[in-house]
N, C-alpha and C. Protein backbone atom coordinates (compact mmCIF):
# COMPACT_ATOMS: atom_id res chain seq x y z
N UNK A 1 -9.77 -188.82 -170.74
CA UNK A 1 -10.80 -187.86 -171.02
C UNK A 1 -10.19 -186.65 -171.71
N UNK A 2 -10.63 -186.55 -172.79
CA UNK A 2 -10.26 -184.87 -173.21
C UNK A 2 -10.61 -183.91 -173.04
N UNK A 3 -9.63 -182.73 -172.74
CA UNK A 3 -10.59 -181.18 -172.05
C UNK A 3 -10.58 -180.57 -173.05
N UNK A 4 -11.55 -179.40 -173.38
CA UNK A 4 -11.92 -178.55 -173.75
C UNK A 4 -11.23 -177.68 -173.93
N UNK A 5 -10.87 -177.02 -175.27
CA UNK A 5 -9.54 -176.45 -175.59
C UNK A 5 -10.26 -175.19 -174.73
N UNK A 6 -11.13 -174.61 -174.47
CA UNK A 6 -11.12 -173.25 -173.45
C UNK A 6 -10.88 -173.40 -172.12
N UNK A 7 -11.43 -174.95 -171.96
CA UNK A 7 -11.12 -175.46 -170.52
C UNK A 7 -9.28 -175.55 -169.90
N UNK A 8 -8.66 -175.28 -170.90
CA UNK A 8 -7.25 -175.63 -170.55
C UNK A 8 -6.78 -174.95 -169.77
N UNK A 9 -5.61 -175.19 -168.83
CA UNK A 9 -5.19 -174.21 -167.65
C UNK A 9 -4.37 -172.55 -168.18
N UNK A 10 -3.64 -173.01 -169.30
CA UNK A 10 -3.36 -171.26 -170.03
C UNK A 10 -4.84 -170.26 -169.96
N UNK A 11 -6.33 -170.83 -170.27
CA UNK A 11 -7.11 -169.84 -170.52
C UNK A 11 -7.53 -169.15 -168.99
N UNK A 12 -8.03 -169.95 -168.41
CA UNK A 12 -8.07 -169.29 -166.48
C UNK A 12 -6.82 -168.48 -166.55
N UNK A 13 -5.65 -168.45 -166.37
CA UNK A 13 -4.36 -167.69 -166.21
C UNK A 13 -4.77 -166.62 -166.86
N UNK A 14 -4.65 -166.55 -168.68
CA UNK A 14 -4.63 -165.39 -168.91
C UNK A 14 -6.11 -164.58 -168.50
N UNK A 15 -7.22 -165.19 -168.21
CA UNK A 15 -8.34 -164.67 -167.83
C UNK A 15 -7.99 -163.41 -166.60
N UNK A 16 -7.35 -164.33 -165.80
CA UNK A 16 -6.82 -163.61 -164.43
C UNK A 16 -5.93 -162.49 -164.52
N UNK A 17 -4.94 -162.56 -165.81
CA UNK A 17 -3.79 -161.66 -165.64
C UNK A 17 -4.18 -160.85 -166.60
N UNK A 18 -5.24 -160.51 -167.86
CA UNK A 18 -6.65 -159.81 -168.05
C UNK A 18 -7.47 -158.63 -167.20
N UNK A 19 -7.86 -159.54 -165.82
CA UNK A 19 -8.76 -158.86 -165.22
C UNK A 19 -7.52 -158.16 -163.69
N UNK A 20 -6.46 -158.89 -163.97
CA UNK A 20 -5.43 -158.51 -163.07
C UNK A 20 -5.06 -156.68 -163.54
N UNK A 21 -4.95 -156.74 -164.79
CA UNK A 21 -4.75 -155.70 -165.75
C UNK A 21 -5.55 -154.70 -165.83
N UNK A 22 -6.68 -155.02 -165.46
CA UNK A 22 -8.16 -154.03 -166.15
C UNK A 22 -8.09 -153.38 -164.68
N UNK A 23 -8.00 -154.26 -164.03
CA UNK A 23 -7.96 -153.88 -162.32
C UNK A 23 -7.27 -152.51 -161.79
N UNK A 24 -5.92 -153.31 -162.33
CA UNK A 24 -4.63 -152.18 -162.03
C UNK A 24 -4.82 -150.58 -162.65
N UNK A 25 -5.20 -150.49 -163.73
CA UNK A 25 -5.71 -149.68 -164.61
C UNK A 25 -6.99 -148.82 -164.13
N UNK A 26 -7.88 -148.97 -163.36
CA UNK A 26 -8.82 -148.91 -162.98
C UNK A 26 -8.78 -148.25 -161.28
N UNK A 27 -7.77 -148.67 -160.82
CA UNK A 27 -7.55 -148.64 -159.43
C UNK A 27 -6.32 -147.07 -159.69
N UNK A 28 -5.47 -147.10 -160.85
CA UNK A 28 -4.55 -145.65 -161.47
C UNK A 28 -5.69 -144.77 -161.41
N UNK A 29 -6.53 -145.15 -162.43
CA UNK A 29 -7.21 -143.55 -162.84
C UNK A 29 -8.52 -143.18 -161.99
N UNK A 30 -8.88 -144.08 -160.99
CA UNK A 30 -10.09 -143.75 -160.47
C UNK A 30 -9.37 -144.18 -158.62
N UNK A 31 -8.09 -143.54 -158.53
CA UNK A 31 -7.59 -144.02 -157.15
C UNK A 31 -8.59 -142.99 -156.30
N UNK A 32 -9.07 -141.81 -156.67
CA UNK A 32 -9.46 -141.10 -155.34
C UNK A 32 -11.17 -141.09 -154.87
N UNK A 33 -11.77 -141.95 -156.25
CA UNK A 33 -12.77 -142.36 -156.15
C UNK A 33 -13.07 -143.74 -155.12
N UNK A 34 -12.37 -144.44 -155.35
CA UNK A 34 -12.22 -145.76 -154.51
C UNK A 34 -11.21 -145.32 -152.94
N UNK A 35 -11.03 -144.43 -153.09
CA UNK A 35 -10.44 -143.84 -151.51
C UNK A 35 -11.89 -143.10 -151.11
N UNK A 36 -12.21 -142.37 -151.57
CA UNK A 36 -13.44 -142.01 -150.62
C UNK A 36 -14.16 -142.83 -150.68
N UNK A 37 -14.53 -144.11 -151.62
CA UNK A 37 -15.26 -144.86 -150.64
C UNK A 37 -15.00 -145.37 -149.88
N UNK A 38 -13.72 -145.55 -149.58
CA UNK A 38 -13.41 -146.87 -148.22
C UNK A 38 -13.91 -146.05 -147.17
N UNK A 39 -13.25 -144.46 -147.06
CA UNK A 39 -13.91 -143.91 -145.72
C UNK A 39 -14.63 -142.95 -145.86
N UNK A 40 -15.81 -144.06 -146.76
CA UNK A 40 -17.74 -143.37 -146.29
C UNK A 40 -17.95 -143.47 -145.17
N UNK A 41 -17.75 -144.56 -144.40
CA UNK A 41 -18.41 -144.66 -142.70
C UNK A 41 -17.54 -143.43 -142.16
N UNK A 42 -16.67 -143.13 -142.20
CA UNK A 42 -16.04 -142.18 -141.34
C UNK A 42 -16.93 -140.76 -141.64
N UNK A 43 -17.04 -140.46 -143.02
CA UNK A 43 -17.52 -139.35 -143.70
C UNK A 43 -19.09 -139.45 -142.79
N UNK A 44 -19.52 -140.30 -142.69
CA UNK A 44 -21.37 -140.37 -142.44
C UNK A 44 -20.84 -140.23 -140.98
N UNK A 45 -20.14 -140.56 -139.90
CA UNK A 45 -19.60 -140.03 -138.83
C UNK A 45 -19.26 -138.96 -138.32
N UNK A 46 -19.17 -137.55 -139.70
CA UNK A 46 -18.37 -136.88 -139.65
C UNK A 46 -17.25 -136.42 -138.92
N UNK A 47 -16.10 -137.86 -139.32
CA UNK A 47 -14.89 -137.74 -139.01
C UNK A 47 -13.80 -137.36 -139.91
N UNK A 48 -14.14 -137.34 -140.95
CA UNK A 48 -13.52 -137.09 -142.13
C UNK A 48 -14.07 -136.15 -142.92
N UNK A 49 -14.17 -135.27 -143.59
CA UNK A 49 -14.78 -133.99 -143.78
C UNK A 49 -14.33 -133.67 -145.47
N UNK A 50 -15.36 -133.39 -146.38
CA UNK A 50 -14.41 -133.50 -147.49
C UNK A 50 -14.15 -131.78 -147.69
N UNK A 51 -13.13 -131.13 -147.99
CA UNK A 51 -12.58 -129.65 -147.72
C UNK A 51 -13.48 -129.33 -149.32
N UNK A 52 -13.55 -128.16 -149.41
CA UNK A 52 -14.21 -127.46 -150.42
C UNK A 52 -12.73 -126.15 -150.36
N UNK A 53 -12.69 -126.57 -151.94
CA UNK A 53 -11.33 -125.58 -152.44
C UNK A 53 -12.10 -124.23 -152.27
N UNK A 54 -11.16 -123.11 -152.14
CA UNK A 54 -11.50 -121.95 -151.45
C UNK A 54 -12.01 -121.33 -152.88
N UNK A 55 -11.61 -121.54 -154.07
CA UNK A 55 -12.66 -121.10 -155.11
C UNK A 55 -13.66 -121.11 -155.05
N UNK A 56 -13.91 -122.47 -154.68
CA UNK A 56 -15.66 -122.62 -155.08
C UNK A 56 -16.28 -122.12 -153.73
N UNK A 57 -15.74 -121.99 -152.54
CA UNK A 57 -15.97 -120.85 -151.36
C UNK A 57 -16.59 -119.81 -151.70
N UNK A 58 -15.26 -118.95 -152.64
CA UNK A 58 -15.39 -117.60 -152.97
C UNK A 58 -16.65 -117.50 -153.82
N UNK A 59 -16.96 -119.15 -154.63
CA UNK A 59 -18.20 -118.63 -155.80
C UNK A 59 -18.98 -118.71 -155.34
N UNK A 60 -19.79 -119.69 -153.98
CA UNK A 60 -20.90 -119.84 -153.61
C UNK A 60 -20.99 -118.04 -152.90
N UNK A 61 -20.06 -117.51 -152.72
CA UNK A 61 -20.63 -116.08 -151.50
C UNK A 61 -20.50 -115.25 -152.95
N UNK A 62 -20.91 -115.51 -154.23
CA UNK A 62 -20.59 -114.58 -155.06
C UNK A 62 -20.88 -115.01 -156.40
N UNK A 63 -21.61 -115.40 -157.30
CA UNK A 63 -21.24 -116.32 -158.13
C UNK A 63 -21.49 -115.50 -159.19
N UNK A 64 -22.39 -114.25 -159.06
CA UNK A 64 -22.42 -113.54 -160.35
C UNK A 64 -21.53 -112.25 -160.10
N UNK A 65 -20.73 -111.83 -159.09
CA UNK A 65 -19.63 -111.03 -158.78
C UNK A 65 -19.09 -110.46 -160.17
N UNK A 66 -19.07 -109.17 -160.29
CA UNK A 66 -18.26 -108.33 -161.10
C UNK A 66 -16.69 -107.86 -160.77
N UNK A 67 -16.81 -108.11 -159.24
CA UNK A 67 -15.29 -107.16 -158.54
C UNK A 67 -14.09 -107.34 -159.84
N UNK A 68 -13.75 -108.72 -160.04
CA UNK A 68 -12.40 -108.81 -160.44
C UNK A 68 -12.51 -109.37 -161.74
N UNK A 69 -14.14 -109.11 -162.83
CA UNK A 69 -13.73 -109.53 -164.20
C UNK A 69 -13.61 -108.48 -165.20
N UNK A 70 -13.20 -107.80 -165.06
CA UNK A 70 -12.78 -106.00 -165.74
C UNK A 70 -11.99 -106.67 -166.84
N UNK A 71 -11.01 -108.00 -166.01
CA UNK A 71 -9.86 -107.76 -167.44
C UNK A 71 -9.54 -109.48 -167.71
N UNK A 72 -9.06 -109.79 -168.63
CA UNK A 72 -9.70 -110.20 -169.63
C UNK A 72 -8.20 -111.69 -168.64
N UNK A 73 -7.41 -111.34 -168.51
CA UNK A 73 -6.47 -111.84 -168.20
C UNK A 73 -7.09 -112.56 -166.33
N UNK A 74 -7.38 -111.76 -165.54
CA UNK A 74 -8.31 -112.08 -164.23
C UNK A 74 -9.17 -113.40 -164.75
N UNK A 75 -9.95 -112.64 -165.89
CA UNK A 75 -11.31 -113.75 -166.31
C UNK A 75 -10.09 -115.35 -166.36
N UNK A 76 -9.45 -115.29 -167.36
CA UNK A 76 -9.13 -116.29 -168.04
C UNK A 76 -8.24 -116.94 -166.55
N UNK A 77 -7.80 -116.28 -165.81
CA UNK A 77 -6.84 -117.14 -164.06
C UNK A 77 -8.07 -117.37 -163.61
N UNK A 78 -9.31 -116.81 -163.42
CA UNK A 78 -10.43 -117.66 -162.38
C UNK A 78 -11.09 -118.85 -163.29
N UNK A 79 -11.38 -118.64 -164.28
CA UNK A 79 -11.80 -119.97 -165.07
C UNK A 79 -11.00 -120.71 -164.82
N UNK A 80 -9.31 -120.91 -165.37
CA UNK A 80 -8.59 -122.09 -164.86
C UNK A 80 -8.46 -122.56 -163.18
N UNK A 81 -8.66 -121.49 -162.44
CA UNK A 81 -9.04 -122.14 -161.32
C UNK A 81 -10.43 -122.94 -160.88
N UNK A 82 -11.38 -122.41 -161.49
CA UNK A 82 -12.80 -123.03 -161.34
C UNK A 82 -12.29 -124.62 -162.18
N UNK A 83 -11.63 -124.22 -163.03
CA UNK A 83 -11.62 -125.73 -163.85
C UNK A 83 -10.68 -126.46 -163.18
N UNK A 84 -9.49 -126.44 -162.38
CA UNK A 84 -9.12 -127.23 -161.69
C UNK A 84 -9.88 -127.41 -160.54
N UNK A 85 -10.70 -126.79 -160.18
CA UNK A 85 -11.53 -127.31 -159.21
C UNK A 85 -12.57 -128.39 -159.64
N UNK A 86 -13.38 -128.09 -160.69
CA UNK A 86 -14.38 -128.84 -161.24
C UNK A 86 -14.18 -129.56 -162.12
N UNK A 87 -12.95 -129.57 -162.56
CA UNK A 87 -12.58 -130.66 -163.73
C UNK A 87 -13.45 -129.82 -165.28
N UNK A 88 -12.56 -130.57 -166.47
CA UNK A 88 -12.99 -130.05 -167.46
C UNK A 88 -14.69 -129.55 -167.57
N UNK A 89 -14.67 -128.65 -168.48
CA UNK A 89 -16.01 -127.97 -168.31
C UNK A 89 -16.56 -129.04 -169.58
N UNK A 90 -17.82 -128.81 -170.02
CA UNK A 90 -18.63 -129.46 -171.20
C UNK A 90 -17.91 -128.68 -172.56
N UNK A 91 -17.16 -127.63 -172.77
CA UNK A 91 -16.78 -127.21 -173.76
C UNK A 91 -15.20 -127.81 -174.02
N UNK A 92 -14.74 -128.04 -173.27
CA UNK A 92 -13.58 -128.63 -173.31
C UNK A 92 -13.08 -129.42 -174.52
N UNK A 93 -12.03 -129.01 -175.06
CA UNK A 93 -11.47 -129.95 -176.43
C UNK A 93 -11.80 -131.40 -176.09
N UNK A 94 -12.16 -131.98 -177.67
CA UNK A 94 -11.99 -133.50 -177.41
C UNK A 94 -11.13 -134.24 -177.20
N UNK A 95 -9.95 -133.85 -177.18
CA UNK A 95 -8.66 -134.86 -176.90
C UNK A 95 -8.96 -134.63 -175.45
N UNK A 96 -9.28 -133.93 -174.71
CA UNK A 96 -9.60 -134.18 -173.01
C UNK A 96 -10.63 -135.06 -173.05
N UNK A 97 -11.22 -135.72 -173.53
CA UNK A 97 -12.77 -136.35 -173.28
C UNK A 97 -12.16 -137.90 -173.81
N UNK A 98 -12.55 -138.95 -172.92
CA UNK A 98 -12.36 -140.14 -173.46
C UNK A 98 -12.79 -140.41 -174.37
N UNK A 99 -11.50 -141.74 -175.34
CA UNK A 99 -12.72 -142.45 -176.70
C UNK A 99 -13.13 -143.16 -175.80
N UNK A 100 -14.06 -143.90 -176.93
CA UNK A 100 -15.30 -145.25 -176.43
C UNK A 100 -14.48 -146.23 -175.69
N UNK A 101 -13.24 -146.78 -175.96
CA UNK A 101 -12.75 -147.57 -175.40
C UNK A 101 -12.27 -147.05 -173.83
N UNK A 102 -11.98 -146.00 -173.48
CA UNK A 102 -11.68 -145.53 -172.29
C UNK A 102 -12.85 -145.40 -171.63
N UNK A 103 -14.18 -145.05 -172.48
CA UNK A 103 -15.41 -144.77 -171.64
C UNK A 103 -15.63 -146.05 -171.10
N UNK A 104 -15.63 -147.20 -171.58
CA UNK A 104 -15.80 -148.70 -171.35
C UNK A 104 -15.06 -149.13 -170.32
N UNK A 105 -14.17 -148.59 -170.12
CA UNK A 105 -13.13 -148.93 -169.17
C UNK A 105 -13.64 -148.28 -167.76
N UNK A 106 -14.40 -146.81 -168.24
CA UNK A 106 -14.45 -146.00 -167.30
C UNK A 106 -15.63 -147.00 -166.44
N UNK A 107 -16.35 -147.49 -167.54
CA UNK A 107 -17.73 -147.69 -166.84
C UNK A 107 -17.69 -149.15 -166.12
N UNK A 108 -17.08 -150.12 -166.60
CA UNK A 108 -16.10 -151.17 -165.83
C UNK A 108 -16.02 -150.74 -164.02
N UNK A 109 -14.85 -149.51 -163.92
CA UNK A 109 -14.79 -148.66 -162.80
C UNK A 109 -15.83 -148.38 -162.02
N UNK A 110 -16.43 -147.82 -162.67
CA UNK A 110 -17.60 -147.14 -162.23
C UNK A 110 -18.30 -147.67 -161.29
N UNK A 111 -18.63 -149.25 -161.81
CA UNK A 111 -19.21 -150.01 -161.15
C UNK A 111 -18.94 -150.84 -160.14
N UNK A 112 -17.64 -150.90 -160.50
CA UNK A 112 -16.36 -151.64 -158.92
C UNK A 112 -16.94 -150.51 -158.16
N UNK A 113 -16.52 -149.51 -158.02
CA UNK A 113 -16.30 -148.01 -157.08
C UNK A 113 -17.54 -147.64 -156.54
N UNK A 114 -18.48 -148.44 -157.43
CA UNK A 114 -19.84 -148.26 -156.84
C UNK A 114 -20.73 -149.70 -155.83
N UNK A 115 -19.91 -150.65 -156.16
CA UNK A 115 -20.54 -151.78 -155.52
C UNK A 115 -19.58 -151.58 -154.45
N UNK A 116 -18.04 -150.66 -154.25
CA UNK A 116 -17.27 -150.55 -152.89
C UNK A 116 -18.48 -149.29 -151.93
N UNK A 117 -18.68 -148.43 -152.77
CA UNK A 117 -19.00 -147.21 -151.91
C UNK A 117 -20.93 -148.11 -151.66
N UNK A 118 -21.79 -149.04 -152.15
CA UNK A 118 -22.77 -149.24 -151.57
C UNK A 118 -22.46 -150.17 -150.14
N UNK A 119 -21.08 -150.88 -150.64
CA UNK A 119 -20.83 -151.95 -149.18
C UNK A 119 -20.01 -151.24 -148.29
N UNK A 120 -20.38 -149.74 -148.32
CA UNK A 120 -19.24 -149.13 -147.45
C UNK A 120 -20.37 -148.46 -146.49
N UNK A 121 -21.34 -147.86 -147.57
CA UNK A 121 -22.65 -147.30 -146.63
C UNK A 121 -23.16 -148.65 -146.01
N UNK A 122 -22.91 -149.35 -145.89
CA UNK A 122 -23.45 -150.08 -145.31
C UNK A 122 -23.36 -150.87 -144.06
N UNK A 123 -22.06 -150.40 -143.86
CA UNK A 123 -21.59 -150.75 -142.44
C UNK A 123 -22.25 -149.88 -141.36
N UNK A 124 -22.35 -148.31 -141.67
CA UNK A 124 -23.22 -147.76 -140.60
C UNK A 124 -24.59 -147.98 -140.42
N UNK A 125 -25.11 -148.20 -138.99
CA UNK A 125 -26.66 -148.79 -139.43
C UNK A 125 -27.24 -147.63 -138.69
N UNK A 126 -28.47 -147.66 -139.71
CA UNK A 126 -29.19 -146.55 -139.52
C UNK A 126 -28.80 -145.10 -140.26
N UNK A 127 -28.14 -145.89 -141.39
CA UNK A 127 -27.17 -144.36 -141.82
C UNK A 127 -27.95 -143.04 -141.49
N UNK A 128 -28.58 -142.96 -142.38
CA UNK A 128 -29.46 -141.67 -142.56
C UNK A 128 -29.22 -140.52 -141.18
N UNK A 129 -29.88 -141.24 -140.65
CA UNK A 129 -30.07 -140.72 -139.15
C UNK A 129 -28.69 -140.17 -138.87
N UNK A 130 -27.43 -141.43 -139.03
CA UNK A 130 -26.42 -140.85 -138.45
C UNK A 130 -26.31 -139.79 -138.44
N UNK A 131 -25.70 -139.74 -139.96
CA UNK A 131 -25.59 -138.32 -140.95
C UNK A 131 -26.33 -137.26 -140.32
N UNK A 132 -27.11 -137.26 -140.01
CA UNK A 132 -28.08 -135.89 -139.60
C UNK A 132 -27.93 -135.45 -138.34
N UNK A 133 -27.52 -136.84 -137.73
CA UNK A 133 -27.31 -136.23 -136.13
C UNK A 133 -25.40 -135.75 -136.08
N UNK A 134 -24.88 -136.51 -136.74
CA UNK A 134 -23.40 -136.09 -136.69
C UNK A 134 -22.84 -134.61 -137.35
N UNK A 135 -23.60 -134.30 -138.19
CA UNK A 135 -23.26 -133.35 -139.37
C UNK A 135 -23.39 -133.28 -140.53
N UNK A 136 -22.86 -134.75 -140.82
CA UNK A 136 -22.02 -134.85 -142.03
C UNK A 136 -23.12 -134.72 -143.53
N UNK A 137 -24.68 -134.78 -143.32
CA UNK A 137 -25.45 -134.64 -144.17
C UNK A 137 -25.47 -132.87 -144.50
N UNK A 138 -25.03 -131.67 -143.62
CA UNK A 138 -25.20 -130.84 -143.92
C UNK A 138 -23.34 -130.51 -144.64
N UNK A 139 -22.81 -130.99 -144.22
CA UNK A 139 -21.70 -131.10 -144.50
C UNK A 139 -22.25 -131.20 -146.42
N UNK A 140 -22.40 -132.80 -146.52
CA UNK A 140 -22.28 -132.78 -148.24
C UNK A 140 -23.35 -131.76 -148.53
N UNK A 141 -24.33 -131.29 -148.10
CA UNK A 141 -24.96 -130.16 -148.66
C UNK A 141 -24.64 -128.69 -148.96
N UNK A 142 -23.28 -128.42 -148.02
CA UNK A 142 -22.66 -127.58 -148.31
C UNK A 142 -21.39 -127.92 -149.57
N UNK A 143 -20.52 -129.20 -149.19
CA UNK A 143 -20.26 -129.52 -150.96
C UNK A 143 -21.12 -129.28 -151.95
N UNK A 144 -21.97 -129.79 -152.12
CA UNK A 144 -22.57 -129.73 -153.21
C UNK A 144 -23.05 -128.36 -154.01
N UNK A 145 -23.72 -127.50 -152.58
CA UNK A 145 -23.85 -125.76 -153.27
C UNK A 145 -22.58 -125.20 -153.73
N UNK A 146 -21.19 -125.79 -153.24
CA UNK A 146 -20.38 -124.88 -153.60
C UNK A 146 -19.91 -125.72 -154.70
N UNK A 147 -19.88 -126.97 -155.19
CA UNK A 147 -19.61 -127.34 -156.57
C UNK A 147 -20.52 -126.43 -157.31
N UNK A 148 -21.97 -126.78 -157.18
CA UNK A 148 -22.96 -125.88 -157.98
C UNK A 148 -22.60 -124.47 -158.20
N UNK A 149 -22.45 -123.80 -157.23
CA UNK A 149 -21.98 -122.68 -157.72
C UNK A 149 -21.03 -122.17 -158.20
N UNK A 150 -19.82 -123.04 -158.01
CA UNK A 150 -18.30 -123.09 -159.10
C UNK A 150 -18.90 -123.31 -160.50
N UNK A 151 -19.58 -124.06 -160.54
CA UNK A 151 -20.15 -124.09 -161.79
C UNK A 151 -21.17 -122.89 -162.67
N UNK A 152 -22.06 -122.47 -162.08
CA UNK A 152 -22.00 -121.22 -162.26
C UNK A 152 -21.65 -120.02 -162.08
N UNK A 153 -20.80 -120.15 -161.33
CA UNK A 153 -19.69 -118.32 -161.91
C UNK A 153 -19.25 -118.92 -163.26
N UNK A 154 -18.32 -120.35 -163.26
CA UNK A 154 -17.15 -120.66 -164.66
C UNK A 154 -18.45 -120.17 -165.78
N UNK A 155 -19.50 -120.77 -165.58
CA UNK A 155 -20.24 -120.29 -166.74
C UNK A 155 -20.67 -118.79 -167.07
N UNK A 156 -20.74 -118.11 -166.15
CA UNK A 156 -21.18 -116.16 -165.81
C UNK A 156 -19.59 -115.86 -166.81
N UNK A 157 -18.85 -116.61 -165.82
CA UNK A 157 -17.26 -115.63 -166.25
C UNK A 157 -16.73 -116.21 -167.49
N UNK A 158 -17.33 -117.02 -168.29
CA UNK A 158 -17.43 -117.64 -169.74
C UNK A 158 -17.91 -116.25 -170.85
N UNK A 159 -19.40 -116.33 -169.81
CA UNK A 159 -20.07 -115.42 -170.53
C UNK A 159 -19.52 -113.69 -170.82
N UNK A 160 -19.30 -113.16 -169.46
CA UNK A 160 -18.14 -112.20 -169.35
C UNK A 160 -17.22 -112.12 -170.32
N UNK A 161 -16.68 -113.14 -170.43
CA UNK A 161 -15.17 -113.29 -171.50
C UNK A 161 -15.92 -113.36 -172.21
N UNK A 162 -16.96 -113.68 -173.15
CA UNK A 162 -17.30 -113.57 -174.49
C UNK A 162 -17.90 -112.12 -174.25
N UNK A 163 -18.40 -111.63 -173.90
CA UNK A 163 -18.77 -110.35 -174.20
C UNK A 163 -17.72 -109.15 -174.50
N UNK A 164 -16.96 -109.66 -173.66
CA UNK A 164 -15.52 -108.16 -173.56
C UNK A 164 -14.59 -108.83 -174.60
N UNK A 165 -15.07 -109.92 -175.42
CA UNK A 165 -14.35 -110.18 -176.59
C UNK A 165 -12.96 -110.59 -176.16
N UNK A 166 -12.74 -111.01 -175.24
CA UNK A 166 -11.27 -112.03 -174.71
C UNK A 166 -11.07 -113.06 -175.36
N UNK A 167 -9.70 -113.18 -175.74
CA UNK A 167 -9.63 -114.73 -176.06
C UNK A 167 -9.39 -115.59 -174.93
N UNK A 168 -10.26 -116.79 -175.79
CA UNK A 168 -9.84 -117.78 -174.47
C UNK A 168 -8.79 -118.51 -174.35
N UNK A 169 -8.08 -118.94 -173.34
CA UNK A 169 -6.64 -118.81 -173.24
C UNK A 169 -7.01 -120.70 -173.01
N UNK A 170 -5.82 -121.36 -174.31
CA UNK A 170 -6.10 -122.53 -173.97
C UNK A 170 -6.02 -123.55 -172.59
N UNK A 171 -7.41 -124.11 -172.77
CA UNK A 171 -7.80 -125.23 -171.49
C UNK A 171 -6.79 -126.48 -171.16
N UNK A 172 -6.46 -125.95 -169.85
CA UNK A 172 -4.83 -127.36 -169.48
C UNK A 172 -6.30 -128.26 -168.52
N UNK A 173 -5.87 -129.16 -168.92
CA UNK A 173 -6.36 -130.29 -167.88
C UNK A 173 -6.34 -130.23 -166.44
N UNK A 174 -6.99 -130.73 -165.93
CA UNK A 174 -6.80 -130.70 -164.19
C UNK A 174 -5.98 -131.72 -163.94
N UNK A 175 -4.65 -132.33 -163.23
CA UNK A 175 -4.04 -133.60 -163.18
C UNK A 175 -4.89 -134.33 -162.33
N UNK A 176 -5.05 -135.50 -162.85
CA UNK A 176 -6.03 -136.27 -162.65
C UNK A 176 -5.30 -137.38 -160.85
């Protein structure tokens, strides 16, 4: 009987050492994404707690604060701190922003990290409830205001720096 030149045992192999590849790659740049999902159940337990950097602390009790943007040098150290907190802003150079081929890759990820974190909620039953009786729902609600509001001071203290005519001091990446 003759096989099928795709059917041959080289094409399964390299198929595998392919998706072996895309894997490895995937599991580098999106390691802390696929770590918080493994311990969602703990998080919906609130046993695990995700910390909120003391920036975005300081922005939620403050976010349109004048105290410390007088000078131009202040402005430009709290932006790079808001931006290592929040990761590149929307203005950010394009060499920080993936090409298409990295976005493809990203979105590959995306969807592993997301079919881990739906089979992860899913071990607690009754989530919802948990969450509400443990904490941990007010918990991410307090993440979330203080991302939100890191995000608007970086944008207030954007605005700040363009008014007092500062230059902006070039954008370093957050290490990923």
């Amino acid at each position: 009987m003759l096989a099928h030149p795709a059917l041959s045992t080289t094409a399964p192999r390299a198929l595998l050492i392919s998706l072996a590849l895309l894997l490895g790659a995937c599991a580098t740049d999106h390691k802390q994404r696929v770590s918080d999902a493994a311990v969602t159940p703990l998080n919906d337990l609130n046993l695990v707690k995700t910390p909120i950097p003391e920036v975005l602390k300081r922005a939620k009790d403050g976010p349109y604060a004048l105290a410390d943007t007088r000078e131009c040098k202040g402005l430009n150290e709290e932006i790079a701190l808001l931006d290592a907190a929040l990761g590149p802003d929307i203005d950010a150079p394009d060499e920080d922003k993936p090409d298409w081929l990295e976005r493809g890759g990203d979105a590959a990820a995306d969807a592993a990290v997301g079919a881990l974190q739906r089979t992860a909620e899913g071990v607690v039953p009754f989530r919802s409830w948990v969450r509400k009786l443990s904490g941990a729902e007010r918990q991410s609600r307090r993440v979330r205001e203080a991302v939100i509001a890191g995000g608007l001071r970086r944008a207030f203290l954007k605005g700040v720096r363009v008014q007092l005519a500062c230059p902006a001091e070039p954008v370093v990446s957050a290490a990923k």
